[in-house]
N, C-alpha and C. Protein backbone atom coordinates (compact mmCIF):
# COMPACT_ATOMS: atom_id res chain seq x y z
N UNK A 1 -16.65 8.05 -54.64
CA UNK A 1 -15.57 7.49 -53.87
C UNK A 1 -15.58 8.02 -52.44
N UNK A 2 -15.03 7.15 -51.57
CA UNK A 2 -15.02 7.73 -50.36
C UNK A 2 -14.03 8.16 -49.92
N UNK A 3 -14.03 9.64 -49.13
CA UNK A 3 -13.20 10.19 -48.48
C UNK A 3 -11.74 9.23 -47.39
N UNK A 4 -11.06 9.37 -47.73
CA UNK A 4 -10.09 8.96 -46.90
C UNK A 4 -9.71 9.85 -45.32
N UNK A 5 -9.49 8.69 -44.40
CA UNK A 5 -9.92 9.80 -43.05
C UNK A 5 -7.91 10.35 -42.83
N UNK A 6 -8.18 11.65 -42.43
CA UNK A 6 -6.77 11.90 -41.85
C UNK A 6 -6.53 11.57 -40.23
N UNK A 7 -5.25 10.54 -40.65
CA UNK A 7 -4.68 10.42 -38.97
C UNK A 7 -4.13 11.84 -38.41
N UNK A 8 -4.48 11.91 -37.13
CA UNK A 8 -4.08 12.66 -36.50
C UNK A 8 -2.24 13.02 -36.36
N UNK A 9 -1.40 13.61 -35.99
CA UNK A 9 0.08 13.24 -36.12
C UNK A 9 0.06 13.11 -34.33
N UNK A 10 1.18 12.10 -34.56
CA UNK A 10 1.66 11.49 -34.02
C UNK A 10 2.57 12.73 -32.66
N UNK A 11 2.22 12.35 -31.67
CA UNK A 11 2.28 13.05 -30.37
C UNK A 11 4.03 13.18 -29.84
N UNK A 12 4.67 13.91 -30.74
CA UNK A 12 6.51 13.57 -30.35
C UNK A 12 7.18 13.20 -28.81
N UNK A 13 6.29 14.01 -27.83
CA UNK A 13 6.53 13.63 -26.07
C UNK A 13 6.18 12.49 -26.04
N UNK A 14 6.72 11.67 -25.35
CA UNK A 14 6.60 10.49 -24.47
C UNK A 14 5.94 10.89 -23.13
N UNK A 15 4.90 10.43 -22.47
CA UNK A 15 4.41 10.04 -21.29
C UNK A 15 5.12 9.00 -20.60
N UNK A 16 5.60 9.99 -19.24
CA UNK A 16 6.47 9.37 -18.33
C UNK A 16 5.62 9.09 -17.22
N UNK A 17 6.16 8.03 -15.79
CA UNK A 17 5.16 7.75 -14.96
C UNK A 17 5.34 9.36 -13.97
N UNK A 18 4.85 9.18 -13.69
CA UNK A 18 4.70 10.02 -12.22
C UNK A 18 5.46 10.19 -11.29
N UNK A 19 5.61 11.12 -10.30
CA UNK A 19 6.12 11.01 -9.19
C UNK A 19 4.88 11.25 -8.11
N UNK A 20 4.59 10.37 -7.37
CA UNK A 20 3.48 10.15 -6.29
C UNK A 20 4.47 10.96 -5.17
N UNK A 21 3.48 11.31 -4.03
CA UNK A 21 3.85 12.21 -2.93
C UNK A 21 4.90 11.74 -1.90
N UNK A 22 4.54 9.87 -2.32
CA UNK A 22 5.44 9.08 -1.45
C UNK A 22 6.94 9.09 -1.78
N UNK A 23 7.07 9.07 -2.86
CA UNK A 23 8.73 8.71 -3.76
C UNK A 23 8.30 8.28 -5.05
N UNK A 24 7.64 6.95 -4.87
CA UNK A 24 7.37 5.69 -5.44
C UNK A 24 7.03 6.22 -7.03
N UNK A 25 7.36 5.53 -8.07
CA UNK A 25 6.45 6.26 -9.44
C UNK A 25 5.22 5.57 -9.72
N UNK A 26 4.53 6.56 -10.07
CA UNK A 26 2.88 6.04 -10.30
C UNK A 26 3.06 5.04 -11.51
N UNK A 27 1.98 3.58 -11.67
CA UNK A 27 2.11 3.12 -13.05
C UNK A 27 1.34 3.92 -13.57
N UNK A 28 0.94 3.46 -15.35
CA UNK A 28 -0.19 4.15 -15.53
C UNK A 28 -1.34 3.30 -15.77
N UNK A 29 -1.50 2.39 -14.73
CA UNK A 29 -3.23 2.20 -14.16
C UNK A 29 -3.68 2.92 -12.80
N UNK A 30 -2.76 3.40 -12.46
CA UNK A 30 -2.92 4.51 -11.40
C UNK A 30 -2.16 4.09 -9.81
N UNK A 31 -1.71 2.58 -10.08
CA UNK A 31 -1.14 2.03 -8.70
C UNK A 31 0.44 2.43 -8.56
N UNK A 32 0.71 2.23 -7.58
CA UNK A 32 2.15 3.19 -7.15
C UNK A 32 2.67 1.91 -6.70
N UNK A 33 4.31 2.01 -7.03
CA UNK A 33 4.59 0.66 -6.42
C UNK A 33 4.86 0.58 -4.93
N UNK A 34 4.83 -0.41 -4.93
CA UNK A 34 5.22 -1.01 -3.26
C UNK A 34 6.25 -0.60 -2.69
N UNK A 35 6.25 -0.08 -1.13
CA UNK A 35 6.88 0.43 -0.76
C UNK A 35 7.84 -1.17 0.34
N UNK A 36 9.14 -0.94 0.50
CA UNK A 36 9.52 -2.60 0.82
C UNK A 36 9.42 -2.15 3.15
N UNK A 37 9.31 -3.01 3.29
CA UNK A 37 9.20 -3.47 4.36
C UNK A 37 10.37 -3.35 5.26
N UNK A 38 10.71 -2.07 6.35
CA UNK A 38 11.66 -2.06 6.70
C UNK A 38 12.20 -2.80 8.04
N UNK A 39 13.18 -3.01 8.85
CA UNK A 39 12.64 -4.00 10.31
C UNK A 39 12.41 -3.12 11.10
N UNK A 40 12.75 -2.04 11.24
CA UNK A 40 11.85 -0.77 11.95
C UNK A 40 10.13 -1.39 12.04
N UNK A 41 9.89 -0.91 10.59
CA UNK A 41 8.25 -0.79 10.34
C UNK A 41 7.95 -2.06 10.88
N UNK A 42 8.49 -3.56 10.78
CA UNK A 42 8.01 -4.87 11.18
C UNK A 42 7.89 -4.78 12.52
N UNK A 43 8.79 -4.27 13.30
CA UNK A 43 9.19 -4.03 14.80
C UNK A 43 7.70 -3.28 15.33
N UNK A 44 8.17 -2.50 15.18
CA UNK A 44 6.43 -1.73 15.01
C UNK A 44 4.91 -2.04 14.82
N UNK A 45 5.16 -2.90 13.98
CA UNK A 45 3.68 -3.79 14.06
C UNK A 45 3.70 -4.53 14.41
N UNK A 46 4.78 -5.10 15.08
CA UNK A 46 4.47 -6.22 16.23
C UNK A 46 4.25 -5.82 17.32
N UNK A 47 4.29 -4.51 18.07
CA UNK A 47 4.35 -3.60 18.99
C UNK A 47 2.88 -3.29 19.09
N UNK A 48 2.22 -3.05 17.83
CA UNK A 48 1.04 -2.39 17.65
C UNK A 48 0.54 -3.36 17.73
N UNK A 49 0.56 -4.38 17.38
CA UNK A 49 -0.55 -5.91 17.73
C UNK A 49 -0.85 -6.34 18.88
N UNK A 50 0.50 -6.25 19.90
CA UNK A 50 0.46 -6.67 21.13
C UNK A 50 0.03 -5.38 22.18
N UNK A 51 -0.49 -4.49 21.66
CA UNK A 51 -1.31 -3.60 22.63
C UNK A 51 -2.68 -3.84 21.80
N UNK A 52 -2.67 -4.46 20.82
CA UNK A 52 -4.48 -4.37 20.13
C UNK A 52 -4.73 -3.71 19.86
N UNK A 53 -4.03 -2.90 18.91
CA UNK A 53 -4.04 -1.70 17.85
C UNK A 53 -5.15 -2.28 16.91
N UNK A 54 -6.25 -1.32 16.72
CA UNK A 54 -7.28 -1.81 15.44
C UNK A 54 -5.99 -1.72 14.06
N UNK A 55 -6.48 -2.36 12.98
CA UNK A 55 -5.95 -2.74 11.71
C UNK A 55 -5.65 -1.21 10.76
N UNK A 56 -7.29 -0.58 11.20
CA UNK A 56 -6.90 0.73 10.49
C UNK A 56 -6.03 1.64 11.10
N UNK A 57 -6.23 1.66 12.42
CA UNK A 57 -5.10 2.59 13.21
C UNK A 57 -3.44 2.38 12.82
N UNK A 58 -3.38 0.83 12.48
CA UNK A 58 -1.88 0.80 12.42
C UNK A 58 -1.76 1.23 11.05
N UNK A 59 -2.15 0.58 10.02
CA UNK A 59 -2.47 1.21 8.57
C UNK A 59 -1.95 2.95 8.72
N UNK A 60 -2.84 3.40 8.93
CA UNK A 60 -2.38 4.93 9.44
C UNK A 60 -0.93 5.17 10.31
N UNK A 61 -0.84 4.69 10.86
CA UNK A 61 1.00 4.75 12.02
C UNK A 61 2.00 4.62 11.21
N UNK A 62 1.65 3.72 10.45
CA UNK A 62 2.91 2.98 9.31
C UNK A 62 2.67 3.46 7.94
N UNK A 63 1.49 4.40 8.18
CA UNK A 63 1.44 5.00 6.69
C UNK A 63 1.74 3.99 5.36
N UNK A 64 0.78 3.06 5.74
CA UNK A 64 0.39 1.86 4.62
C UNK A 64 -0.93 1.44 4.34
N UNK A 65 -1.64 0.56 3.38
CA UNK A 65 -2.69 0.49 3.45
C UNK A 65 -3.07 -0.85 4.60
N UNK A 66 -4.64 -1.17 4.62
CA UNK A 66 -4.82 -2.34 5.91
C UNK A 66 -4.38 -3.24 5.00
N UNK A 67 -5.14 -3.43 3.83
CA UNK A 67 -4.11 -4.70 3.21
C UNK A 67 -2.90 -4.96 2.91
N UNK A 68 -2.01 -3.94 3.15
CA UNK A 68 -1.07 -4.02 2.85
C UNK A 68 -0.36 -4.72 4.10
N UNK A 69 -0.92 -3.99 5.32
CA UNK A 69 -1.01 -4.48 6.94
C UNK A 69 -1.07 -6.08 6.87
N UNK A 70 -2.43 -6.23 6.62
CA UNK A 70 -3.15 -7.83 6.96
C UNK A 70 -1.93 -8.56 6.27
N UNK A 71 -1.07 -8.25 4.87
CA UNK A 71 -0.55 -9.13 4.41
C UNK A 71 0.83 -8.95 5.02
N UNK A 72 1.46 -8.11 5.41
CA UNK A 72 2.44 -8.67 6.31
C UNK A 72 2.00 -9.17 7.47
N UNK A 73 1.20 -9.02 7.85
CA UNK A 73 1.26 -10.04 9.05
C UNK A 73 0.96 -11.50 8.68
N UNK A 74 0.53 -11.43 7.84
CA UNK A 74 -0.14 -13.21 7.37
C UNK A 74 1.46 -13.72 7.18
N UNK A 75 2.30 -13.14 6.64
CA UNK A 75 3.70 -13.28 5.76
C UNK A 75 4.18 -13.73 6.97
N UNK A 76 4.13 -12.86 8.04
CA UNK A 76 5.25 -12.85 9.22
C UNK A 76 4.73 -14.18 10.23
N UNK A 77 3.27 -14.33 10.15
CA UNK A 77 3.02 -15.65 10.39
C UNK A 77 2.33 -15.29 11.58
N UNK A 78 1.73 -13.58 12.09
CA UNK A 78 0.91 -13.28 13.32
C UNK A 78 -0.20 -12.89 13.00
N UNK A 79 -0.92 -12.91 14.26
CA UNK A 79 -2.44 -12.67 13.93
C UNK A 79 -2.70 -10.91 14.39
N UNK A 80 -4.01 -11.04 14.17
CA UNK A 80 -4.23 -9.46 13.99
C UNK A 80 -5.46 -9.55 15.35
N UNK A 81 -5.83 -10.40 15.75
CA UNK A 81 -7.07 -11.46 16.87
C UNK A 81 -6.03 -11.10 17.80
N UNK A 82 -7.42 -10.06 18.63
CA UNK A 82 -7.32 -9.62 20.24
C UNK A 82 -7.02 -10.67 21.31
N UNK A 83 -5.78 -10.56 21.88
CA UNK A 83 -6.05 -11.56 22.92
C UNK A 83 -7.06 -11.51 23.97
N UNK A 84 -7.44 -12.75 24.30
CA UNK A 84 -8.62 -13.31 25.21
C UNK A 84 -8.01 -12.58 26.35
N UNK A 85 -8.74 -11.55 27.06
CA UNK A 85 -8.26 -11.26 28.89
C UNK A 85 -9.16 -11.68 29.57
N UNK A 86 -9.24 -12.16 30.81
CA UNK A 86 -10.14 -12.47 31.51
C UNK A 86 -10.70 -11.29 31.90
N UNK A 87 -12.13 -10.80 32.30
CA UNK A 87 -13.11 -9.63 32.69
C UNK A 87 -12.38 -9.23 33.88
N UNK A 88 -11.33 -9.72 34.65
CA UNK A 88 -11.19 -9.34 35.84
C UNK A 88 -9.27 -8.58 36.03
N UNK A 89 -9.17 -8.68 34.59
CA UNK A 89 -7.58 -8.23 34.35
C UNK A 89 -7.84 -6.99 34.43
């Protein structure tokens, strides 16, 4: 006859999410939720666009990721495209 296997017992703690460095709680696939969009921070990256802030620089200012960047701006309906100056501005 064959041996019957023993289950292990059953783990009484619950696994809770996290607290990430930001606030936010970690899930557990490892992503943290979204942090919401304040009109400060929007104000700000409209500021940073219109001097031609690279994507990663503002990412870094606003302490967000670039995609997180690229997609508010797509949302807000602006571009992230250097304006044209003429060579002589």
């Amino acid at each position: 006859m064959a041996k019957k296997a023993k289950k292990a017992p059953k783990n009484p703690v619950k696994k809770t999410a996290k607290k990430s460095a930001k606030g936010g709680a970690e899930k557990k696939d490892g992503r943290s939720n979204p942090r919401s969009w304040s009109k400060d921070d929007v104000k700000q990256l409209k500021t940073l666009i219109k001097q031609n802030t690279p994507t990663r620089l503002i990412a870094m200012k606003l302490k967000r990721t670039e995609a997180s960047v690229r997609w508010r701006v797509h949302s807000e309906g602006l571009s992230l495209r250097p304006t044209n100056r003429s060579p002589r501005d």
